[in-house]
Structure formats: C-alpha cells, structure tokens
C-alpha atoms as a PDB file:
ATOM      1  CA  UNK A   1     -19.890  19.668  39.642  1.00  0.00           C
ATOM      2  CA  UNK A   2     -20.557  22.657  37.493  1.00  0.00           C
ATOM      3  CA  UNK A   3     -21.179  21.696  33.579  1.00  0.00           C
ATOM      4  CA  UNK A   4     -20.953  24.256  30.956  1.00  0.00           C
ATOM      5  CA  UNK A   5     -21.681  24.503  27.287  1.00  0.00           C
ATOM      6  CA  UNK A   6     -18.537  26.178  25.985  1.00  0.00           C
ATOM      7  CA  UNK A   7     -14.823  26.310  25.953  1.00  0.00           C
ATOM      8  CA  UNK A   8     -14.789  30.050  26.882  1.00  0.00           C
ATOM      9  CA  UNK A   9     -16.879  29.953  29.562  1.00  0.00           C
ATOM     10  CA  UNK A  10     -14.894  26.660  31.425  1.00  0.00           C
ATOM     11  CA  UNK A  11     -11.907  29.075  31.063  1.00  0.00           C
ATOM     12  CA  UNK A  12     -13.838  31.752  32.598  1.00  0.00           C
ATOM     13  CA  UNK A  13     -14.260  29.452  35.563  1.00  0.00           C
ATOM     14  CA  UNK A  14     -10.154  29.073  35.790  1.00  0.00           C
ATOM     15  CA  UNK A  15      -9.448  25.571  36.309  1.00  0.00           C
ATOM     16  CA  UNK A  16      -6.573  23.624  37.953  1.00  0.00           C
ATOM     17  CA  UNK A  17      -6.263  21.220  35.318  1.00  0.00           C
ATOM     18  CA  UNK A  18      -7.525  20.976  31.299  1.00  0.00           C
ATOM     19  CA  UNK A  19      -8.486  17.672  30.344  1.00  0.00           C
ATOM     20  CA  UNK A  20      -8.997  17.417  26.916  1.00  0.00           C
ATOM     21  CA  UNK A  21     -10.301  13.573  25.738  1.00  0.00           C
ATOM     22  CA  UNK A  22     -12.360  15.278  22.670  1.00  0.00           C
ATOM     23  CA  UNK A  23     -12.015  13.416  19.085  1.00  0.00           C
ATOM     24  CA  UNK A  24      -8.293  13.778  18.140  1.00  0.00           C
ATOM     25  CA  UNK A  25      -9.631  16.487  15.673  1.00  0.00           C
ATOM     26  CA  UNK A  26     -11.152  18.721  17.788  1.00  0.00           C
ATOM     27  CA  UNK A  27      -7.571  18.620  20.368  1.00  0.00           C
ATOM     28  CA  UNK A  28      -6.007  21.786  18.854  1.00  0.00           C
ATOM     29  CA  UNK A  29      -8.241  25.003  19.985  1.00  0.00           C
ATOM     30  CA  UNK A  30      -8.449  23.746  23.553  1.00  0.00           C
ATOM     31  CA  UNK A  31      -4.473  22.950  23.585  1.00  0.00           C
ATOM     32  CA  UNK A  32      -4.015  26.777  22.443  1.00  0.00           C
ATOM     33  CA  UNK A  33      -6.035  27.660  24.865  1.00  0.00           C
ATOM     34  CA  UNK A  34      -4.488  26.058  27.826  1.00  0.00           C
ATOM     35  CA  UNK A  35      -1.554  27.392  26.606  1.00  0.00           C
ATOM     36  CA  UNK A  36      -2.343  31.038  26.086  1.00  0.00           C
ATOM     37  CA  UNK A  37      -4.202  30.638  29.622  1.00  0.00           C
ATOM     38  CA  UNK A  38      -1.278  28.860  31.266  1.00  0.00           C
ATOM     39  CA  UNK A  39      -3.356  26.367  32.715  1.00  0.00           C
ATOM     40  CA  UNK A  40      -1.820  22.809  33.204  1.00  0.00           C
ATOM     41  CA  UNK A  41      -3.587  20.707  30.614  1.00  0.00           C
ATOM     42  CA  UNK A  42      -3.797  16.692  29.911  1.00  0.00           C
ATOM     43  CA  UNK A  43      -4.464  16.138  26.263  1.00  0.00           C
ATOM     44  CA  UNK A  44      -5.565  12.330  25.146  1.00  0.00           C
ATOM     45  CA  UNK A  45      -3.334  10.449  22.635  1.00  0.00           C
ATOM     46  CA  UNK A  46      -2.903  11.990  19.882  1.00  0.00           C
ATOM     47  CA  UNK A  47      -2.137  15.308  20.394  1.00  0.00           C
ATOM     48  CA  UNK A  48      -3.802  16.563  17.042  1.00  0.00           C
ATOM     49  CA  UNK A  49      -4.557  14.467  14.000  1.00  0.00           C
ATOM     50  CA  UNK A  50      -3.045  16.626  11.084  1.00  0.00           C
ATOM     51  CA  UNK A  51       0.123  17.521   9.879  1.00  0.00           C
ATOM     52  CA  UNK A  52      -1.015  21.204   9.968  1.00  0.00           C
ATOM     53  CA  UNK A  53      -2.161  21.498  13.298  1.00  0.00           C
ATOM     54  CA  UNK A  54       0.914  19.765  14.237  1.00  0.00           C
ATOM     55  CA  UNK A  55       2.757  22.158  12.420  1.00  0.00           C
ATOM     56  CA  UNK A  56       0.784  25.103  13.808  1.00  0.00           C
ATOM     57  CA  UNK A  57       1.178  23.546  17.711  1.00  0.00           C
ATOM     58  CA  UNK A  58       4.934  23.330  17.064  1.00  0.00           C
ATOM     59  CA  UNK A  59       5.036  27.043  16.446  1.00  0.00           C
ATOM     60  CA  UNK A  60       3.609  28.160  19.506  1.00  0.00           C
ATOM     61  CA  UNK A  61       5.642  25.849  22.085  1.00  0.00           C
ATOM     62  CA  UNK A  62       8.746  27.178  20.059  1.00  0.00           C
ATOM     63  CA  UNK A  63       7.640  30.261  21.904  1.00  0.00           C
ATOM     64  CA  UNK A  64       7.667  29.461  24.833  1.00  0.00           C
ATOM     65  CA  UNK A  65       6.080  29.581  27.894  1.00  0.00           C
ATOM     66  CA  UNK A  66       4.281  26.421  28.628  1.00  0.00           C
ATOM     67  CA  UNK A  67       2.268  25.284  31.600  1.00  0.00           C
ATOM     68  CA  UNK A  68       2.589  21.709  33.145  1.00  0.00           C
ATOM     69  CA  UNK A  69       1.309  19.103  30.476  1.00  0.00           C
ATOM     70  CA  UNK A  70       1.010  15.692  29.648  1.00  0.00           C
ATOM     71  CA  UNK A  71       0.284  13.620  26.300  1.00  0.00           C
ATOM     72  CA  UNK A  72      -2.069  10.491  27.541  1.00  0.00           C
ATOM     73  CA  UNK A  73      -0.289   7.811  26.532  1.00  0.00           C
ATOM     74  CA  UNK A  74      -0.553   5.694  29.727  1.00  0.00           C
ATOM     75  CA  UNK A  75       0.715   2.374  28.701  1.00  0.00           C
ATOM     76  CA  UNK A  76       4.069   4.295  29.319  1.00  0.00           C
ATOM     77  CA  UNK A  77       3.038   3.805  33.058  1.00  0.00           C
ATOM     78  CA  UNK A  78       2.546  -0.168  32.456  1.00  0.00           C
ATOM     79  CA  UNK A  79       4.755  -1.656  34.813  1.00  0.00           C
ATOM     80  CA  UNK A  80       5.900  -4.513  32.943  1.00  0.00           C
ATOM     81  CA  UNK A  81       7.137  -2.133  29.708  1.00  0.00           C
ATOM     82  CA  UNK A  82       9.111   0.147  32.240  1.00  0.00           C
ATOM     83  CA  UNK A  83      11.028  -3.625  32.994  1.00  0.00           C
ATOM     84  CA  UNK A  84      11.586  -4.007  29.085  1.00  0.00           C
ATOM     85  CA  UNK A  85      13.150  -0.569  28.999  1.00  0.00           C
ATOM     86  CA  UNK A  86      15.213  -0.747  31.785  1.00  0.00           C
ATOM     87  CA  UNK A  87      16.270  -4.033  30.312  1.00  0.00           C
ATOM     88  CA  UNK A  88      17.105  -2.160  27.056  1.00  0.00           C
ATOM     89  CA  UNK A  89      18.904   0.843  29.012  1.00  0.00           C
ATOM     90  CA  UNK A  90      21.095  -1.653  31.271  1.00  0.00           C
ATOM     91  CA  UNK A  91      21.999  -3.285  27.801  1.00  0.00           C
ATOM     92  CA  UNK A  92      21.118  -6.811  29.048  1.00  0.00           C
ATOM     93  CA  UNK A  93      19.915  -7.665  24.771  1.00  0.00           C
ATOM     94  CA  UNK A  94      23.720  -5.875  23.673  1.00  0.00           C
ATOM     95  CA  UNK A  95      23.561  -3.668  20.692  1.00  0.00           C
ATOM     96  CA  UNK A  96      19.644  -3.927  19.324  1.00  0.00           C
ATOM     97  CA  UNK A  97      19.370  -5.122  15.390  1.00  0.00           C
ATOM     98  CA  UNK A  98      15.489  -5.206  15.110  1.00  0.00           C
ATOM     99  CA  UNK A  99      12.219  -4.354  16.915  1.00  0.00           C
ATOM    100  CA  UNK A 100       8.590  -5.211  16.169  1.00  0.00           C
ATOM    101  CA  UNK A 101       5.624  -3.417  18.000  1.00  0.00           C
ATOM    102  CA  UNK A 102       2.474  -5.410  17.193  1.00  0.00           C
ATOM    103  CA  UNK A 103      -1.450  -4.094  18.248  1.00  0.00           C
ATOM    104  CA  UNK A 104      -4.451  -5.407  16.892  1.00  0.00           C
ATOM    105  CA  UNK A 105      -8.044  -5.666  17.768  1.00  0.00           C
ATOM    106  CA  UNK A 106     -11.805  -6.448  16.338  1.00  0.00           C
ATOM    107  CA  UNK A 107     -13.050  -2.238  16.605  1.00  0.00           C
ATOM    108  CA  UNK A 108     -16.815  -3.992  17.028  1.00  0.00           C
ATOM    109  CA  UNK A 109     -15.361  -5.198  20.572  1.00  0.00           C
ATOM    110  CA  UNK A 110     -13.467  -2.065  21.616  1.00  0.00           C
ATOM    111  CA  UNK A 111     -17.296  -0.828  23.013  1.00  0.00           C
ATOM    112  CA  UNK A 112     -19.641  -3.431  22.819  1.00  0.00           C
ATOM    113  CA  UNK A 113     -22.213  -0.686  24.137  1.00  0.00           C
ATOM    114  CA  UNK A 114     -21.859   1.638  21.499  1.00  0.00           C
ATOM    115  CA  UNK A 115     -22.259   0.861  17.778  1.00  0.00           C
ATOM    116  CA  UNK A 116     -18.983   0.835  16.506  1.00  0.00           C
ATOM    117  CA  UNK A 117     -19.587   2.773  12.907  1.00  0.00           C
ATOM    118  CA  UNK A 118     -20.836   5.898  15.172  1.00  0.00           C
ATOM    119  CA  UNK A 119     -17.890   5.946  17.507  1.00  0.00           C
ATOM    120  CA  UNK A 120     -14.918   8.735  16.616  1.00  0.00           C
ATOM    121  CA  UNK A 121     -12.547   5.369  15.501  1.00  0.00           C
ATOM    122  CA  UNK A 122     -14.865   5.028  12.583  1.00  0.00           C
ATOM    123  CA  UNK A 123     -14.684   8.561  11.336  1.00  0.00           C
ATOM    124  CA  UNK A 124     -11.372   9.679   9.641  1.00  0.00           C
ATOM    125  CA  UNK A 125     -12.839  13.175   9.739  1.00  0.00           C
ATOM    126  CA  UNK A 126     -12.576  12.478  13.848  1.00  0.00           C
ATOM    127  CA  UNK A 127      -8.833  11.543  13.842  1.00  0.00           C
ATOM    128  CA  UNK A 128      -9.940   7.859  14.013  1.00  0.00           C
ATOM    129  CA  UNK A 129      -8.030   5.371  12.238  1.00  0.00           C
ATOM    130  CA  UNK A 130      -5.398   3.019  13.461  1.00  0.00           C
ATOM    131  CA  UNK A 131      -2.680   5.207  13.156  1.00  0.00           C
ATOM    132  CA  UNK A 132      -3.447   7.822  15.097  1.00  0.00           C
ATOM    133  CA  UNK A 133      -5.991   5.455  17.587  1.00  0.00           C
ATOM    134  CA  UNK A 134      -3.090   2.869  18.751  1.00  0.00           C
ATOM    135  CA  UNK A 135      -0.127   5.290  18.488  1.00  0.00           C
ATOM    136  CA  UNK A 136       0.959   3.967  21.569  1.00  0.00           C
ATOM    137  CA  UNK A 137       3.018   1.508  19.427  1.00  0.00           C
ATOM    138  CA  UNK A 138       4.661   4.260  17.613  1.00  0.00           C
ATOM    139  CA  UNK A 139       5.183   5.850  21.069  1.00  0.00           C
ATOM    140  CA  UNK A 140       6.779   2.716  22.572  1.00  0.00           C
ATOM    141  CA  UNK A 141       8.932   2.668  19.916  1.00  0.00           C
ATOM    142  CA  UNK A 142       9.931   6.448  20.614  1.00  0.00           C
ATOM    143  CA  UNK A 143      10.458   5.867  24.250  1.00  0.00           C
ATOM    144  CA  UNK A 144      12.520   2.856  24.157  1.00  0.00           C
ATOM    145  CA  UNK A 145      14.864   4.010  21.451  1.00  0.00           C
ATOM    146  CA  UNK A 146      14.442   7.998  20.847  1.00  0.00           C
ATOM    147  CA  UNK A 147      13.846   9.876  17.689  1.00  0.00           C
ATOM    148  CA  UNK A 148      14.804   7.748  14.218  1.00  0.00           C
ATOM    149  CA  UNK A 149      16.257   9.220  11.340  1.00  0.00           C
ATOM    150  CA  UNK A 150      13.628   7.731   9.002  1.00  0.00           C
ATOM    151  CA  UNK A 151       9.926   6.772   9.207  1.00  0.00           C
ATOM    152  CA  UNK A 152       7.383   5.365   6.455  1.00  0.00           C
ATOM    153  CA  UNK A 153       4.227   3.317   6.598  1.00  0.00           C
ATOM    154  CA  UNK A 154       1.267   2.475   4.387  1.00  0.00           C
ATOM    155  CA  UNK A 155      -1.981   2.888   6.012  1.00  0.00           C
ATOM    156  CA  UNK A 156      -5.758   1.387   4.465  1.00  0.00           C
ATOM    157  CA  UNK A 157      -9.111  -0.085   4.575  1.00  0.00           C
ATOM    158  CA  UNK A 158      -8.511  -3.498   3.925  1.00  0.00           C
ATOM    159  CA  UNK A 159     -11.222  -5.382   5.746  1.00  0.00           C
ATOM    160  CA  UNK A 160     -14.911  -5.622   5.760  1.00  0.00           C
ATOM    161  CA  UNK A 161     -15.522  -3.219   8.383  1.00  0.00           C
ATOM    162  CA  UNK A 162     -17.976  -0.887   8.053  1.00  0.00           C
ATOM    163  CA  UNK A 163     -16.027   2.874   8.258  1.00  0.00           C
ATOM    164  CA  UNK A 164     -14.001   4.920   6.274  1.00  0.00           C
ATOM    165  CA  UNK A 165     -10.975   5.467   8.393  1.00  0.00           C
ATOM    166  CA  UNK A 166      -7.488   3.135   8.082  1.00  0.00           C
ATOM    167  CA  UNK A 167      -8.301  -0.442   9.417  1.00  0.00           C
ATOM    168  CA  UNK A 168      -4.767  -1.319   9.049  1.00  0.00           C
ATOM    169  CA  UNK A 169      -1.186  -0.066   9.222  1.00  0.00           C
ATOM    170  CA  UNK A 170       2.131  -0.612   8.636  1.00  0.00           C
ATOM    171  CA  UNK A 171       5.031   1.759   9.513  1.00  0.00           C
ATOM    172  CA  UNK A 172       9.194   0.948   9.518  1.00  0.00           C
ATOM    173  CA  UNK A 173      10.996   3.084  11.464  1.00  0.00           C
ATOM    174  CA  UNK A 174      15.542   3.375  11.000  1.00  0.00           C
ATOM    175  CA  UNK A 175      18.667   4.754  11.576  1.00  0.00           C
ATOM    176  CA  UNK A 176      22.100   4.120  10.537  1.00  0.00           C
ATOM    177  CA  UNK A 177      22.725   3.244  14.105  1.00  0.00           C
ATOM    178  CA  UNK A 178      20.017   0.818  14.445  1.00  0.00           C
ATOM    179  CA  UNK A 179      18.158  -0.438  15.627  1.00  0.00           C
ATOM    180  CA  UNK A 180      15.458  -0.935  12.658  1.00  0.00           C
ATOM    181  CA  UNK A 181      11.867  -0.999  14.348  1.00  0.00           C
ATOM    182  CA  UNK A 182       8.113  -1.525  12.534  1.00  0.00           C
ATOM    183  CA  UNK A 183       4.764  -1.081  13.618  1.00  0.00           C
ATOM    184  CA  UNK A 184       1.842  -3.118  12.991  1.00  0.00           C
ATOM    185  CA  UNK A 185      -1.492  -2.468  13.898  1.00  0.00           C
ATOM    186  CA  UNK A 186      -4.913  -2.998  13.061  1.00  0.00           C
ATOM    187  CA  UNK A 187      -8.755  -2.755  13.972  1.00  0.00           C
ATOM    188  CA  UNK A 188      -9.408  -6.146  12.521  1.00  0.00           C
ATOM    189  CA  UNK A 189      -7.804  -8.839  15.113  1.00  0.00           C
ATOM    190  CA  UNK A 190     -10.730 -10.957  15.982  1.00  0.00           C
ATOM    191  CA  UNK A 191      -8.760 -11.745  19.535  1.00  0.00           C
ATOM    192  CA  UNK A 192      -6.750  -8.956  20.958  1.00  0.00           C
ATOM    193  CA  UNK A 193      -2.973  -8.609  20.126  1.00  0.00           C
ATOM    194  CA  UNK A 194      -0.344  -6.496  21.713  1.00  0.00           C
ATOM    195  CA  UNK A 195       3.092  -7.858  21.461  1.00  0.00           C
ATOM    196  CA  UNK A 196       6.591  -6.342  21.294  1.00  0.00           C
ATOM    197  CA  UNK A 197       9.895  -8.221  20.548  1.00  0.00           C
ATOM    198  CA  UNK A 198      13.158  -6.342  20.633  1.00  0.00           C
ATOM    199  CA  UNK A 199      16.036  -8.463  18.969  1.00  0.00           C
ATOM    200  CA  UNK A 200      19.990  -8.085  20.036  1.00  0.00           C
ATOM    201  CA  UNK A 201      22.867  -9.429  19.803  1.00  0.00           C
ATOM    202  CA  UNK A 202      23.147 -10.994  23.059  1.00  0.00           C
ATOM    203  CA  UNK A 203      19.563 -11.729  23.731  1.00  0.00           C
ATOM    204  CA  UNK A 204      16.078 -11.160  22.262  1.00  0.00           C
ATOM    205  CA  UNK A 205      12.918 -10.162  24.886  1.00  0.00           C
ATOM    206  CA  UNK A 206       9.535 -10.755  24.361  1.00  0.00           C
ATOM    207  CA  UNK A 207       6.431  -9.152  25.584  1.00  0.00           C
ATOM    208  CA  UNK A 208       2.970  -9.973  25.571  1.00  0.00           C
ATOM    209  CA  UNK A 209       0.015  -8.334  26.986  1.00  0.00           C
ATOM    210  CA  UNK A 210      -2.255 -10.479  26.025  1.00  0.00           C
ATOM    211  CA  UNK A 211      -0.564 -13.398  28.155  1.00  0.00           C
ATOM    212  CA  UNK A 212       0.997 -11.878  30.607  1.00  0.00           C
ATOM    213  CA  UNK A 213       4.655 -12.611  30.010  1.00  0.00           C
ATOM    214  CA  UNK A 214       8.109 -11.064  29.481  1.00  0.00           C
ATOM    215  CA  UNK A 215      10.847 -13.674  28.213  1.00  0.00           C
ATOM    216  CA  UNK A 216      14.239 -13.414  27.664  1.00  0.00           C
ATOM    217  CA  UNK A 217      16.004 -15.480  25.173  1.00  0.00           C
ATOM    218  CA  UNK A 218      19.598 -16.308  25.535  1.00  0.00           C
ATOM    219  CA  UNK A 219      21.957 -18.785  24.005  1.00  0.00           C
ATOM    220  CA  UNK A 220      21.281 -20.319  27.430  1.00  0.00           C
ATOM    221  CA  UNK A 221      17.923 -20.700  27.079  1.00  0.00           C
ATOM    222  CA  UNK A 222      14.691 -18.852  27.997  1.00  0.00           C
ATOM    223  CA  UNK A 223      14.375 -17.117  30.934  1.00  0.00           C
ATOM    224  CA  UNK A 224      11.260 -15.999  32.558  1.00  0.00           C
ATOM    225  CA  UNK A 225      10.885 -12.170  33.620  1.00  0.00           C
ATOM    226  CA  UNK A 226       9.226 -12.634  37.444  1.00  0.00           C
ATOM    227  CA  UNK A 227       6.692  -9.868  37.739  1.00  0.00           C
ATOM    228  CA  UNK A 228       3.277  -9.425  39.976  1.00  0.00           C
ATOM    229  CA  UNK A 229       0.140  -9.907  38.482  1.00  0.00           C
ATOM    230  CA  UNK A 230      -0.329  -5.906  38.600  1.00  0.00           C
ATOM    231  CA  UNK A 231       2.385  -5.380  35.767  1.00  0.00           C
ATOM    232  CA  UNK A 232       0.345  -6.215  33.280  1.00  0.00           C
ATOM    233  CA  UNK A 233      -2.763  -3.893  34.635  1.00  0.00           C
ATOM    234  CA  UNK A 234      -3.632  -1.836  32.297  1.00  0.00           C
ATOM    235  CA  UNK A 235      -6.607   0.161  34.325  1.00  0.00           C
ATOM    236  CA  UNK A 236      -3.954   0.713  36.427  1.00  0.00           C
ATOM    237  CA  UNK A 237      -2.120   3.081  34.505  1.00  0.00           C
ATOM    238  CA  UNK A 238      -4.488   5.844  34.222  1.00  0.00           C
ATOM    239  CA  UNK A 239      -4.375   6.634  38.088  1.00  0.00           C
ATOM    240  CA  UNK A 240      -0.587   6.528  37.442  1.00  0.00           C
ATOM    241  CA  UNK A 241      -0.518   8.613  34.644  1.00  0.00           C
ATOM    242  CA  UNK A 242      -2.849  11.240  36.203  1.00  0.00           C
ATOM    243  CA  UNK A 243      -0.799  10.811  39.401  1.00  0.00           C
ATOM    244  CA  UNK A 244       2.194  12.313  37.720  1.00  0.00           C
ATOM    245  CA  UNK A 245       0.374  14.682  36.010  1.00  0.00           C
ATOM    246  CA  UNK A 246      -0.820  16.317  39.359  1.00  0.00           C
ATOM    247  CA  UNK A 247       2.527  15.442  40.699  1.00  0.00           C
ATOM    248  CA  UNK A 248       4.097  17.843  37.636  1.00  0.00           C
ATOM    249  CA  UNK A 249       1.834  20.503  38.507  1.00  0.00           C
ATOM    250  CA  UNK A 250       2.244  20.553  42.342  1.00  0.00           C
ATOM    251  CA  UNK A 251       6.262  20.753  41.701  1.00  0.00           C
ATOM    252  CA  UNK A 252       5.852  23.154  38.665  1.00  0.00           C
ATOM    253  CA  UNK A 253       7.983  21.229  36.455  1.00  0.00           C
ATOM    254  CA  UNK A 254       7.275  19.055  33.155  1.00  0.00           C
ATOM    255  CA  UNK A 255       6.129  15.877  33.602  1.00  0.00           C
ATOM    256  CA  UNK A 256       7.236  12.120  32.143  1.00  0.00           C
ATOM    257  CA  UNK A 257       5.445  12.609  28.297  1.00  0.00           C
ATOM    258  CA  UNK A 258       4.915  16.653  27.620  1.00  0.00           C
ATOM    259  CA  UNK A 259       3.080  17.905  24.476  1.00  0.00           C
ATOM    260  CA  UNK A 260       6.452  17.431  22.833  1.00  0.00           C
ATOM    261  CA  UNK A 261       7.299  13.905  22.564  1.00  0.00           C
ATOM    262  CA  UNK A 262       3.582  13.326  21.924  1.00  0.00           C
ATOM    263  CA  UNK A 263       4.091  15.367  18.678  1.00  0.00           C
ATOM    264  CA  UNK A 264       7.073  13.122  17.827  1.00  0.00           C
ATOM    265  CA  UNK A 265       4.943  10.060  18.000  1.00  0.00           C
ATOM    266  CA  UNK A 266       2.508  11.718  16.005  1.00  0.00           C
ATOM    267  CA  UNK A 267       4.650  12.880  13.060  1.00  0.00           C
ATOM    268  CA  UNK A 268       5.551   9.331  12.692  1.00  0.00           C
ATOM    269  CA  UNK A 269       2.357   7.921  12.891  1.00  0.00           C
ATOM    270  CA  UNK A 270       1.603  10.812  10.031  1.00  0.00           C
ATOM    271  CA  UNK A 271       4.486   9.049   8.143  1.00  0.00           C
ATOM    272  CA  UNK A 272       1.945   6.323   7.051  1.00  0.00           C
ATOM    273  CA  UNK A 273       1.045   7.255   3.257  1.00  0.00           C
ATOM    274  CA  UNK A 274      -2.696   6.368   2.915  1.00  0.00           C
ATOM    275  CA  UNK A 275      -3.595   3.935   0.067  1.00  0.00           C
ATOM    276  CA  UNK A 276      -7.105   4.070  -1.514  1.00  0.00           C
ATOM    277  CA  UNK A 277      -8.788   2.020  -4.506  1.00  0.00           C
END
C-alpha cells in the first residue's frame, strides 16, 4: 500500500476507484476531482453538506460526462428493506396514505473508542448533525416513493449533549398524490431505534431493525414477513454496496445510487430550518 499526503499527488498515481469517506464538508474538491479526472469514485453519505456546494456539484454533472459513481448509502443494500419495497412496488399495502421513517441513537455509543465531542458528528462545521449523519431515512423515503413535491423540517440542539451540531430532527415530506411521509431522527435515543411504518389502504407494514421483524397488518390479521437471519445484517451491506460499485465500473454503466439521487436526499435533508435560542 502506497500512502500519500495530498489529493494531487493520489491522482497523480491514477487510481481505479476514489473513495472519499472524509467529513461531509470536506466531500466536494475530491468529487470535482474524480470528475474532471474521470475516475470512478464512491463518495460516503452525504454527498456535500451545503446548499452551495450542492448547488455548485449540480452544475458540473449538468455537464456532463461522468465516470461510474456511487452515493454510500448502503442500507439500500439491506435485504429486508429491498422486501418492503418490493412489497410497496407489487402494491400489496394499495394506494399509500402515510409513512414514518424513525432513527435514533445515544452519539456517546456510536464509538465508544473515540470521545464523542471530537468525532466529525459533533462538529456542524464537519457536516455532522443528524440531518445530514442519518440521511439514510430521508433516502429511504426517496427510494421507496421518488421525489416529493414538498419538504420541511426543523432541526436543533435539544438535549444535554455536549456539541454544537443538530441533536434532533424533524422533516415532513408531501405530494398531492400522497403519500405524506416524515422523518424523525435523533442522536439522543439511549437504546437504538430504526423503524419504518408505511400505512395503506389495504394493509400497513412494519419494520424494525432493532428487532428483526417485518409485519404486515391486514384486516385479517398480522402476518409475519419470513426472512433469514442475514436480512437484517447490516455489516453486510457494505460488501454489497461496494460489490455493485465495482460491478458498475467493470460494465461501464451507472450504478444502483449515483451522485444524483444522493443530492436529492440531501436537498431534503437541507429542507430542515435550524432553530437556535
């Protein structure tokens, strides 16, 4: 393995494959640069963590031009949540009212090694915050339903927690069409939460991470999803995401999430209007 000490001089070295997993702030000069270099690139959830460099990102790929890419949002690859969309696709819940997407956790126990106030989560200057640091929920939300018309939030400090980005979030997402989706999500869950119910008119499903289940409620009762123990694996999924990402590049074509959705998650997630004292 060869280490280096800049940017320029990896480049130099022409790489395969970018991996950027930098703070969300620092995402945007290496992005450009993969691009302008056309080498394939995998850039961690978020993409960027402003509405500028959003803004400025969205101007180049309307150029053009784009290697292989992929946003990291892996739980896309959970096996269990491709189940709940297929459910959704094959219309098995009817026409879909409502949808919550719940995520919570104590930040102290993300990395029990590291001192949480140090880590990038801590540091709104870093992108961290819960917004931006469990967009997968906003993502979910994206990939089971597509783009909504509308998208607001409120986003805050609200617990004892020793940092100065968001601790907590909330974020409503709608169309005329329906269905109506929030997002709820937090760094302050002393046990760990991750829970998503969709609600239709024939049938409401449930998942939970947490405890390993996927129900389906009927006016016939409650049926049980069957899955392995492996759907719920969340380690898993970075070998599969990364295995498509390598799969995208040997074929030359995009692969499952490019740079693109990821910056629709993110411009909802930058919905959230931040409330201070």
């Amino acid at each position: 393995m060869t280490v280096v000490q800049s940017l320029d001089a990896a480049l130099a070295a022409k790489p395969e494959l970018i991996v950027i997993a930098s703070p969300s702030a620092l995402h945007l000069r290496p992005v450009l640069a993969a691009i302008e270099s056309r080498t394939p690139f995998y850039v961690e959830k978020p993409v960027v963590a402003s509405r500028e460099d959003t803004a400025l990102l969205r101007n180049r790929i309307a150029r053009g031009g784009l290697p292989p890419n992929m946003v990291g949002c892996n739980l896309r690859f959970l096996h269990s949540l491709t189940v709940m969309r297929a459910m959704v696709k094959e219309g098995r819940l009817g026409r879909i009212a409502r949808a919550d997407f719940e995520a919570g956790q104590w930040l102290p126990d993300w990395r029990p090694a590291q001192d949480y106030r140090l880590g990038y989560s801590a540091r709104a200057s870093l992108g961290g915050g819960v917004c931006l640091d469990l967009i997968h929920e906003v993502d979910a939300a994206l990939w089971m339903f597509g783009r909504f018309d509308q998208a607001s939030g409120f986003a805050a400090r609200t617990s004892g927690l020793d940092i100065d980005s968001d601790d907590s979030a909330a974020l409503l997402l709608a169309r005329a069409a329906g269905p109506i989706a929030t997002v709820r999500i937090d760094y302050v869950s002393r046990r760990p939460v991750r829970r998503y119910t969709l609600v239709g008119d024939t049938g409401t499903l449930r998942w939970d991470l947490r405890a390993s289940t996927l129900t389906l409620e009927t006016p016939a009762g409650v049926e049980t999803i069957a899955l392995d123990e492996g759907a719920y694996d969340v380690a898993a999924t970075y070998v599969s995401a990364m295995r498509e990402m390598l799969a995208a590049m040997s074929a030359g074509r995009p692969s499952a999430q490019p740079i693109e959705e990821g910056l629709d998650a993110l411009e909802v997630a930058l919905a959230a209007r931040r409330l201070t004292s």
